[in-house]
C-alpha atoms as a PDB file:
ATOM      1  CA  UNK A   1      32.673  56.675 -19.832  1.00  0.00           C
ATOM      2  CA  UNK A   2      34.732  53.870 -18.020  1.00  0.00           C
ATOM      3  CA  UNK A   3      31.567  51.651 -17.318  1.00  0.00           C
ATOM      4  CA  UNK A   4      30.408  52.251 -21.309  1.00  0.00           C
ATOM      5  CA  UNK A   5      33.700  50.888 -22.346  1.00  0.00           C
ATOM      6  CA  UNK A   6      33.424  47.949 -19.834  1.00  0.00           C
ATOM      7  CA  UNK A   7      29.652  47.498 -21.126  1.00  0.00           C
ATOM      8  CA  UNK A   8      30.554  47.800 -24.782  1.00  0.00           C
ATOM      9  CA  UNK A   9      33.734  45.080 -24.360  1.00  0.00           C
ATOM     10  CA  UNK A  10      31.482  42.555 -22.535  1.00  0.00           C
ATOM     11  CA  UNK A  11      29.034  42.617 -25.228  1.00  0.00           C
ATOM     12  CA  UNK A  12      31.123  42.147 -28.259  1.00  0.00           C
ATOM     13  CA  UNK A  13      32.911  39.667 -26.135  1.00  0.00           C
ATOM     14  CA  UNK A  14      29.550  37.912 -25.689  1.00  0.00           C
ATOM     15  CA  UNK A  15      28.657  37.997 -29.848  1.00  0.00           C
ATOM     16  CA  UNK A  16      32.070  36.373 -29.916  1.00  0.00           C
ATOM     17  CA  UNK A  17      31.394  33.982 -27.518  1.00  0.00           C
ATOM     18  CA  UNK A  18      27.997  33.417 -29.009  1.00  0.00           C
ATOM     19  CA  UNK A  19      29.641  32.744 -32.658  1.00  0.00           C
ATOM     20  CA  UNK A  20      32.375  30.202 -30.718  1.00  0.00           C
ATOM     21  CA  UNK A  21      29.489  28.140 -29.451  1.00  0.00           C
ATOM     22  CA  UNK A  22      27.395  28.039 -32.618  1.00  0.00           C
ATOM     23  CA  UNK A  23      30.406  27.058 -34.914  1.00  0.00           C
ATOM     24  CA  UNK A  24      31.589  23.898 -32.352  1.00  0.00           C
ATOM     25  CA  UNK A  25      27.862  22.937 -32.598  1.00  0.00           C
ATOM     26  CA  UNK A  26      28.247  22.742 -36.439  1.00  0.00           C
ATOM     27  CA  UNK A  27      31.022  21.097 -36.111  1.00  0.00           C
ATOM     28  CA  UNK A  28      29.810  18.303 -33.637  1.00  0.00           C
ATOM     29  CA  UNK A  29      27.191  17.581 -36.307  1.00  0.00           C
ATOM     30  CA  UNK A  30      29.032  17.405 -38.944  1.00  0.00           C
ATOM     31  CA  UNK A  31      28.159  20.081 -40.233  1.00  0.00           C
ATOM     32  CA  UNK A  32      31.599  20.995 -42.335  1.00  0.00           C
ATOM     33  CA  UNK A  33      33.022  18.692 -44.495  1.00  0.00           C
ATOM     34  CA  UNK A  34      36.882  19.068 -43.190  1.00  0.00           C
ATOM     35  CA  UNK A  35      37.163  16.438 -45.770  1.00  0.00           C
ATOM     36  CA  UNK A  36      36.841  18.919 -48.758  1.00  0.00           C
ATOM     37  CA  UNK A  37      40.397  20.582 -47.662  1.00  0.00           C
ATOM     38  CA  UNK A  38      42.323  17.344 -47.090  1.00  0.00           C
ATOM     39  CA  UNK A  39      43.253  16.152 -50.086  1.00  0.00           C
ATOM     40  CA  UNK A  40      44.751  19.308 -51.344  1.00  0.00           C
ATOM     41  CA  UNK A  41      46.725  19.881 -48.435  1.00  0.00           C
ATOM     42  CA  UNK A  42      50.358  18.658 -48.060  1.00  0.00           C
ATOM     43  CA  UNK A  43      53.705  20.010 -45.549  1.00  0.00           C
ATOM     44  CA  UNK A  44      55.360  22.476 -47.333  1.00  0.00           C
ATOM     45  CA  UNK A  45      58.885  21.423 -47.882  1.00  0.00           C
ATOM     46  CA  UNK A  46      60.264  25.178 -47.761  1.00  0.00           C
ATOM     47  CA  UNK A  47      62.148  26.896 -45.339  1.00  0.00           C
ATOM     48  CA  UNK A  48      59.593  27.493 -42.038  1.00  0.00           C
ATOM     49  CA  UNK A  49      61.448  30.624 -41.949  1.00  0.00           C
ATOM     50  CA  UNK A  50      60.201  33.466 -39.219  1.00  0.00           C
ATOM     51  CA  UNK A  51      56.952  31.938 -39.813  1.00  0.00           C
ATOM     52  CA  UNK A  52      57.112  28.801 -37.601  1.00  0.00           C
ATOM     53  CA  UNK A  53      58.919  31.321 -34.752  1.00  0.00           C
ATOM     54  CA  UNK A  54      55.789  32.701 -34.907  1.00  0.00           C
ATOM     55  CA  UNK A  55      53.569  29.886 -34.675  1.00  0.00           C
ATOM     56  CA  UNK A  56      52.321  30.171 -37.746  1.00  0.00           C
ATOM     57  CA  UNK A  57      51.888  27.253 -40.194  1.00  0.00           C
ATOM     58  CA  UNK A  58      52.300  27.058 -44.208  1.00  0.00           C
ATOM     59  CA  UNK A  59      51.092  24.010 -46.569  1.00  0.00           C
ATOM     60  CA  UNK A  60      51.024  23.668 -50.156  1.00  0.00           C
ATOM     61  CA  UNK A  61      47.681  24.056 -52.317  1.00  0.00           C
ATOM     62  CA  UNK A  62      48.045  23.490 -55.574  1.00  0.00           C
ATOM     63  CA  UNK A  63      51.641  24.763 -56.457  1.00  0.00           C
ATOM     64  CA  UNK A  64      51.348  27.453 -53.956  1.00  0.00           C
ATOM     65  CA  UNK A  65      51.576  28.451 -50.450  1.00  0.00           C
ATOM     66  CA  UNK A  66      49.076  28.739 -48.098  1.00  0.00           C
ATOM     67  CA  UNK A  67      49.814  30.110 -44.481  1.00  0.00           C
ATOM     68  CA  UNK A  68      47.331  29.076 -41.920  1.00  0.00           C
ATOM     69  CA  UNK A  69      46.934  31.420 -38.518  1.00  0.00           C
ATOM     70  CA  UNK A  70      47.749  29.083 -35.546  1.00  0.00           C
ATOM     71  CA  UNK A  71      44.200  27.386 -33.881  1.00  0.00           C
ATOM     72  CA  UNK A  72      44.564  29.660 -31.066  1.00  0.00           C
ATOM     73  CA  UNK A  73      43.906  32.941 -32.883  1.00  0.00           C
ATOM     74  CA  UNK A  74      40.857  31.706 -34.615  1.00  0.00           C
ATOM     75  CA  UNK A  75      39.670  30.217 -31.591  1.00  0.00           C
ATOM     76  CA  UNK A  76      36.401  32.621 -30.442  1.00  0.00           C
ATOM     77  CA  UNK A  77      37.056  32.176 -26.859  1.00  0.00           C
ATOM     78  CA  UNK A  78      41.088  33.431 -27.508  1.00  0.00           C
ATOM     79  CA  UNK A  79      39.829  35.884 -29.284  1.00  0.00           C
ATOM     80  CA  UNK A  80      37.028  37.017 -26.894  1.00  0.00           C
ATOM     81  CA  UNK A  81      39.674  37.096 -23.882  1.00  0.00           C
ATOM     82  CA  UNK A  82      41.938  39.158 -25.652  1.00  0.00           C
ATOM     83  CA  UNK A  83      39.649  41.678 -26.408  1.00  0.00           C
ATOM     84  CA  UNK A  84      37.989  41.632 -22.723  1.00  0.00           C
ATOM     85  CA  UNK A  85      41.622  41.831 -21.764  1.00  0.00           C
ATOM     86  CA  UNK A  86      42.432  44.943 -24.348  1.00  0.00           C
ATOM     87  CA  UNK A  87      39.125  46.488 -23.129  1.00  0.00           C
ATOM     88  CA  UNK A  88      39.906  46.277 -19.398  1.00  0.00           C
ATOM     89  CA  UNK A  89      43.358  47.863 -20.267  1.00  0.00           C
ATOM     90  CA  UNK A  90      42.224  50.828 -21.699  1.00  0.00           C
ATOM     91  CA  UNK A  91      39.245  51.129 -19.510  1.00  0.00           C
ATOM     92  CA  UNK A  92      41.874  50.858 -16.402  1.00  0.00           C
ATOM     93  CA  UNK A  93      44.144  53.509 -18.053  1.00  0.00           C
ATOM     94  CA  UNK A  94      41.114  56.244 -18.939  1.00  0.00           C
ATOM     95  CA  UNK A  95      40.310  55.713 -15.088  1.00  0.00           C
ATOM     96  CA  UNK A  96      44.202  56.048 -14.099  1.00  0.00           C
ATOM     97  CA  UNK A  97      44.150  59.669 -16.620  1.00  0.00           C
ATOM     98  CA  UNK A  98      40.782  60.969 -14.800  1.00  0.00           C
ATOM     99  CA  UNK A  99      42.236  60.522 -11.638  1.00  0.00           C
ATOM    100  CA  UNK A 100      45.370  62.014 -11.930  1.00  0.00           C
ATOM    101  CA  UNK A 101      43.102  65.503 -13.833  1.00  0.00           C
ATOM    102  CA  UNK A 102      41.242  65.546 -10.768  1.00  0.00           C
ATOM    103  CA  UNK A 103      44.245  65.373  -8.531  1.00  0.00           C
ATOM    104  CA  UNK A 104      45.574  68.230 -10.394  1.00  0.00           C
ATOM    105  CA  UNK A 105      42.415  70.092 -10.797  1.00  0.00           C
ATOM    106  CA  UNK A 106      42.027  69.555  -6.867  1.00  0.00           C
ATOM    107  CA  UNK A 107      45.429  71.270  -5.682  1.00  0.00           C
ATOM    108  CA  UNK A 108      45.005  74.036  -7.826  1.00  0.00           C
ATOM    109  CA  UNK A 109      41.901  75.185  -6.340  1.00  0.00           C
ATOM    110  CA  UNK A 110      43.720  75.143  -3.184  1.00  0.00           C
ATOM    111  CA  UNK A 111      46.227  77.113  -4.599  1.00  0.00           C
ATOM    112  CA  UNK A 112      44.448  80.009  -6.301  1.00  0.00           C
ATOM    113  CA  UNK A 113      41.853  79.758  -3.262  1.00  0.00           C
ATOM    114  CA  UNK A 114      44.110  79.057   0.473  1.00  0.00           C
ATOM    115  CA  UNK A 115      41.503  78.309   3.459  1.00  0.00           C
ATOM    116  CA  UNK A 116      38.749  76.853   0.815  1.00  0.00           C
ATOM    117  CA  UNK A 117      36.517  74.165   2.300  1.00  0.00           C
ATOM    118  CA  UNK A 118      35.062  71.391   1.126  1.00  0.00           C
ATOM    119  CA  UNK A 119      32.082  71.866   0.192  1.00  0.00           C
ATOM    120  CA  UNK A 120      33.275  74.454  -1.783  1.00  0.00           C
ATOM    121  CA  UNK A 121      35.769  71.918  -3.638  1.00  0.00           C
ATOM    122  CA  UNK A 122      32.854  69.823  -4.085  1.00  0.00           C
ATOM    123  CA  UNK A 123      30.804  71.914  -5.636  1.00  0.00           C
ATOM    124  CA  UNK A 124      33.882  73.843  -8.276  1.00  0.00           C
ATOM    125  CA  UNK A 125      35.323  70.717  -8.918  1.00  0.00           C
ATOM    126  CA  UNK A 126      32.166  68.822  -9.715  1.00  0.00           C
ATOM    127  CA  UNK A 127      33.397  65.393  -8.835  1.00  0.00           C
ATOM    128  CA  UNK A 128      32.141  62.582  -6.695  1.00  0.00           C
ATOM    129  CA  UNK A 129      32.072  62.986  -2.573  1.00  0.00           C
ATOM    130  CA  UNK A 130      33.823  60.157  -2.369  1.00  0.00           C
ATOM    131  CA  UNK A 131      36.945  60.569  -5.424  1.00  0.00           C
ATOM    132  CA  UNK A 132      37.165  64.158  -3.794  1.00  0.00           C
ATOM    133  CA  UNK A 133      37.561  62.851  -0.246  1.00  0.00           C
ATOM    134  CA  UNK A 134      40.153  59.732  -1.184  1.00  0.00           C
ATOM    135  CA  UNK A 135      42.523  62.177  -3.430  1.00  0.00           C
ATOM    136  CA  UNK A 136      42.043  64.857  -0.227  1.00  0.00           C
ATOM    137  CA  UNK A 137      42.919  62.072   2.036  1.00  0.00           C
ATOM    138  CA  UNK A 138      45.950  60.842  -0.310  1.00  0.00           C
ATOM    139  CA  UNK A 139      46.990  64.650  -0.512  1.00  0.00           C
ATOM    140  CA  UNK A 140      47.297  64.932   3.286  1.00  0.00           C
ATOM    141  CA  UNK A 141      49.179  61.556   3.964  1.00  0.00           C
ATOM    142  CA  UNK A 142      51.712  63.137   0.993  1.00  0.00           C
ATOM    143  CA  UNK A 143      51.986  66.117   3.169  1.00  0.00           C
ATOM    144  CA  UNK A 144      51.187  68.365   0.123  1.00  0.00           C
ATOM    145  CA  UNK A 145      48.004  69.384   1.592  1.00  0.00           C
ATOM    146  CA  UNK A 146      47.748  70.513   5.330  1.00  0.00           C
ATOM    147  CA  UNK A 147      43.343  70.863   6.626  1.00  0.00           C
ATOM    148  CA  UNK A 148      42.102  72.803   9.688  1.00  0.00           C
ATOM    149  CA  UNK A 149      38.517  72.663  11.300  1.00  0.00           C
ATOM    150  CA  UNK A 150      36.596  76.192  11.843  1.00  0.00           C
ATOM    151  CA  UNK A 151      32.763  75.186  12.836  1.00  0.00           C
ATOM    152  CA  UNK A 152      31.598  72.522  10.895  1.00  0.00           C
ATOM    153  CA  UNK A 153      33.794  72.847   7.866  1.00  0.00           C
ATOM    154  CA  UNK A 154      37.209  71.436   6.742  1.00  0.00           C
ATOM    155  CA  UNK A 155      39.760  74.018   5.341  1.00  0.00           C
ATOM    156  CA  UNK A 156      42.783  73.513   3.419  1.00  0.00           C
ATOM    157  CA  UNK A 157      45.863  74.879   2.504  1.00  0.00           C
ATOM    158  CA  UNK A 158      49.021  74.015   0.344  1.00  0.00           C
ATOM    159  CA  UNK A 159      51.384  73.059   3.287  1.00  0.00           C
ATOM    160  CA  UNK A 160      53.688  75.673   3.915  1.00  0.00           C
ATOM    161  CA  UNK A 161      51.077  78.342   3.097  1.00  0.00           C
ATOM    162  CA  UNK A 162      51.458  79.840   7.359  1.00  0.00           C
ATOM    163  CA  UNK A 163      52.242  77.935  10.426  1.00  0.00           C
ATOM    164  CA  UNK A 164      50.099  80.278  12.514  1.00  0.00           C
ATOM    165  CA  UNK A 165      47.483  78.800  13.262  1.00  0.00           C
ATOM    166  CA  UNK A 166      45.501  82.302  14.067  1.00  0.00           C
ATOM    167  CA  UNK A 167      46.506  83.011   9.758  1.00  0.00           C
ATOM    168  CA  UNK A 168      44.725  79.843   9.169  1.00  0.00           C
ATOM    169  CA  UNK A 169      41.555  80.469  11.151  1.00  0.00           C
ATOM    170  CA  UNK A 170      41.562  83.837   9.495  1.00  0.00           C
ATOM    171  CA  UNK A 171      42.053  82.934   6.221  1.00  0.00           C
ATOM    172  CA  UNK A 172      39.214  80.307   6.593  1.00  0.00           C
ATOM    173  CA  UNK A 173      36.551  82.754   8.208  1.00  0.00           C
ATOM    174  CA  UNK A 174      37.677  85.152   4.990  1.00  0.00           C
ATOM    175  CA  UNK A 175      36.260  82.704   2.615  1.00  0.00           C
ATOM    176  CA  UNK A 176      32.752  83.333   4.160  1.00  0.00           C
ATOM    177  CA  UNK A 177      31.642  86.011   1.750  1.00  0.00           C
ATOM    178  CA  UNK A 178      29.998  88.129   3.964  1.00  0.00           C
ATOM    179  CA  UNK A 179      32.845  87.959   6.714  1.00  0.00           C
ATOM    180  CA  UNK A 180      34.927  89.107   3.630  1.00  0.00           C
ATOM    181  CA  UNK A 181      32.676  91.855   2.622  1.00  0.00           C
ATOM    182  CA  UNK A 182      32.884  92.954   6.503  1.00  0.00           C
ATOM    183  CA  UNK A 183      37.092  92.901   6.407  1.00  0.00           C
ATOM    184  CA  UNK A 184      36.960  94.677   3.128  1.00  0.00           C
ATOM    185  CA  UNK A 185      35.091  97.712   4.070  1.00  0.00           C
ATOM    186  CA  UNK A 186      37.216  97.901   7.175  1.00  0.00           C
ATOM    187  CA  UNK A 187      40.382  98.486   5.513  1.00  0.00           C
ATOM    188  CA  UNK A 188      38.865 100.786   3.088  1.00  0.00           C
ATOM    189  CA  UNK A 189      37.314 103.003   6.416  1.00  0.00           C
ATOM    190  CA  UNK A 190      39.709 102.298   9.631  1.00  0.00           C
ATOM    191  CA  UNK A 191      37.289 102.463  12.359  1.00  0.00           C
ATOM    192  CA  UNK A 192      33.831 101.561  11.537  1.00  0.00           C
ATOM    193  CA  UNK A 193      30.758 100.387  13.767  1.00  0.00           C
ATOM    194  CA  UNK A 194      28.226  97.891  12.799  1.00  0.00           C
ATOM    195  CA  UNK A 195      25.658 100.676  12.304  1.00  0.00           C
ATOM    196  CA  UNK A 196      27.802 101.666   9.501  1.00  0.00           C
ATOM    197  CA  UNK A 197      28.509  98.150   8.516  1.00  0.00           C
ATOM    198  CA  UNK A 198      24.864  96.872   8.102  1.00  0.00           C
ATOM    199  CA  UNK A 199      23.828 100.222   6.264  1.00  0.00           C
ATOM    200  CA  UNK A 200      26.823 100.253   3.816  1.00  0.00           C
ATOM    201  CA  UNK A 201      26.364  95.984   2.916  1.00  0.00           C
ATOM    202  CA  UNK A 202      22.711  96.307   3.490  1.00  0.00           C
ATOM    203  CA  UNK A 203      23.169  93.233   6.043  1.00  0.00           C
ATOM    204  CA  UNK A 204      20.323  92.634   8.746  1.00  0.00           C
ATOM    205  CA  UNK A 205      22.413  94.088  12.073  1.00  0.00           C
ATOM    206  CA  UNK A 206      21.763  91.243  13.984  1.00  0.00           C
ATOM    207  CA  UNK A 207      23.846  89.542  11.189  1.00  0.00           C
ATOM    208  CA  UNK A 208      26.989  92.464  11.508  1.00  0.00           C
ATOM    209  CA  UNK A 209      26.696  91.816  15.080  1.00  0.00           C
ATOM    210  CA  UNK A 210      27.154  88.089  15.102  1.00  0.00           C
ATOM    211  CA  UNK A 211      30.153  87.831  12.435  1.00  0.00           C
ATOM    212  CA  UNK A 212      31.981  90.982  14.312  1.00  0.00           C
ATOM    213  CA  UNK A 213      31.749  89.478  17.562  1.00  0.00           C
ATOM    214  CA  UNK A 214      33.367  86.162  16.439  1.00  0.00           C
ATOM    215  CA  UNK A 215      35.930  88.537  14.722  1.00  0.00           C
ATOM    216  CA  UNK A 216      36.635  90.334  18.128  1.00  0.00           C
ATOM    217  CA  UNK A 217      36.996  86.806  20.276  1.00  0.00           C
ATOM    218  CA  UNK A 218      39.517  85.135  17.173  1.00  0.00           C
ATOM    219  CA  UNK A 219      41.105  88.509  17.264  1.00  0.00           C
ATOM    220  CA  UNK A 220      40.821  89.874  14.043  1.00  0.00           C
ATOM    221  CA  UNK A 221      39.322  92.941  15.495  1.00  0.00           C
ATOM    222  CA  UNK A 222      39.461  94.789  18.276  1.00  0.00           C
ATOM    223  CA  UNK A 223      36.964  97.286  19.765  1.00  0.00           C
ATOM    224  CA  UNK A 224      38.064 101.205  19.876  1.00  0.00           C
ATOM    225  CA  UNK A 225      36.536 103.152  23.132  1.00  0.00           C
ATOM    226  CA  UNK A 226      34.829 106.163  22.184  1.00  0.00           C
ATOM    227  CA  UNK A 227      31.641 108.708  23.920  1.00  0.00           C
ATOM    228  CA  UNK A 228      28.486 106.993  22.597  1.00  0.00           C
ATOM    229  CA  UNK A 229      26.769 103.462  22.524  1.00  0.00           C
ATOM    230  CA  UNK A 230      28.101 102.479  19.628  1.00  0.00           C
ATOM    231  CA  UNK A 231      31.841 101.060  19.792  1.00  0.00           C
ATOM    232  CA  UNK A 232      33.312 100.861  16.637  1.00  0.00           C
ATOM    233  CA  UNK A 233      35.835  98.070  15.443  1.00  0.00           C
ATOM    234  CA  UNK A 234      39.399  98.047  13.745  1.00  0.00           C
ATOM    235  CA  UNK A 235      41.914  95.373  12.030  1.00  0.00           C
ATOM    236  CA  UNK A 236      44.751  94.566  14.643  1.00  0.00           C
ATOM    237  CA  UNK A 237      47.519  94.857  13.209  1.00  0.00           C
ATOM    238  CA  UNK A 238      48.617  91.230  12.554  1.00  0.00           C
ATOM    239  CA  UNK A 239      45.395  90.518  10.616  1.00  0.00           C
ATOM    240  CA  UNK A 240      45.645  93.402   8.230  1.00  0.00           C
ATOM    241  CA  UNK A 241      49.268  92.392   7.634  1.00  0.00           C
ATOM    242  CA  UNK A 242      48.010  88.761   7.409  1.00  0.00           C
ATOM    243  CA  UNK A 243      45.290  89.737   4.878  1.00  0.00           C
ATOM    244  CA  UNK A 244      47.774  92.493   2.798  1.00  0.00           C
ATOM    245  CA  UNK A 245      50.852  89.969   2.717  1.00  0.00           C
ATOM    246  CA  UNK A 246      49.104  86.848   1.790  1.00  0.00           C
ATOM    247  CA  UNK A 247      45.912  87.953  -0.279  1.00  0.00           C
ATOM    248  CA  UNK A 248      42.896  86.940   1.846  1.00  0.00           C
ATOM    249  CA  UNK A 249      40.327  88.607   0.959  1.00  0.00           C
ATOM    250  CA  UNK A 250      37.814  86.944  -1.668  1.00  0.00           C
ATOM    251  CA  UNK A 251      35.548  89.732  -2.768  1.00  0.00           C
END
């Protein structure tokens, strides 16, 4: 929309350009009698009034008064600079106004959605990589957005959302939908193995396996000895108070 505006102000600034050019042409060959007015035209002997404040000029035609706009506003090229200069205004504040809707847009995903990375941003939000990555930037260096790294992906949080780092982690492996789906059906069962887990989500088991043993090494779960070969898994007790207390879960 910005770079129609700027497009649409050039061009009228050209036409006005354009018209500038042909009427000094006309004039150069004499192409207007200037004559025809002269005679007619005297000083006006009245009061200049507001009217010469303003530049403005008024003669006498015939028993009446004519004002006369100043040179410069009937100049084309004035003209054509003030409206590339109008254009570039508005264009410059319509950029300003999309930028500070995406800034706003931008925390309030982080908000409603702690731990979500940015990917994720980019694809809810729509926007350019590169807007989203200068406002996330600008966010951090405010200190009203706080980031963390799990794998390959950037997470972030309003700051203040946890200083525990272990919270963080968590709440970042929770936004994996399947990790999610794993936590959920653990509070909902206590104890539950990853037989039970790939049958209940119909998830492959080497799946279960891998996303339960990362939960086991961050903590998140920990491994209940029973008879049998298959051990199964339960919430410690700071992650299920992590996920109750600050709404983890995204399901």
């Amino acid at each position: 929309m910005v770079k129609l505006l700027r497009r649409i102000a050039v061009g009228f600034a050209a036409v006005l350009l354009l018209s500038g050019l042909v009427t000094l042409l006309f004039s150069s060959m004499g192409g207007f009698d200037q004559s025809l007015m002269a005679p007619d035209l005297s000083p006006s002997s009245s009061s200049p009034g507001d009217l010469l404040n303003l530049g403005l000029v008024t003669m006498t035609v015939s028993g009446g008064t004519l004002t006369l706009i100043p040179d410069s506003f009937t100049n084309p090229f004035s003209i054509a600079s003030l409206f590339i200069a109008t254009g570039t205004v508005a264009a410059e504040q319509s950029e300003r106004l999309r930028n500070r809707r995406l800034k706003e847009r931008l925390l309030d995903e982080i908000v409603q959605n702690p731990g979500i990375h940015l990917r994720e941003l980019h694809r809810v939000l729509g926007c350019a990589m590169g807007a989203l990555q200068y406002h996330i930037t600008r966010l951090e260096q405010e200190s009203s957005v706080m980031s963390i790294t799990n794998g390959n992906s950037r997470h972030f949080f309003l700051s203040g959302f946890s200083d525990d780092h272990q919270v963080l982690k968590l709440a970042s492996m929770a936004r994996n939908p399947t990790v999610s789906s794993i936590l959920a059906e653990s509070i909902a069962n206590g104890q539950i193995t990853q037989a039970e887990l790939s049958r209940t989500l119909s998830i492959e088991k080497s799946l279960v396996s891998y996303y339960v043993t990362n939960l086991v090494r961050q903590g998140v779960f920990e491994t209940v000895r029973v008879f049998g070969r298959e051990r199964p898994v339960v919430l410690t007790d700071w992650a299920r108070t992590a996920i109750s207390n600050l709404g983890l879960l995204v399901i």
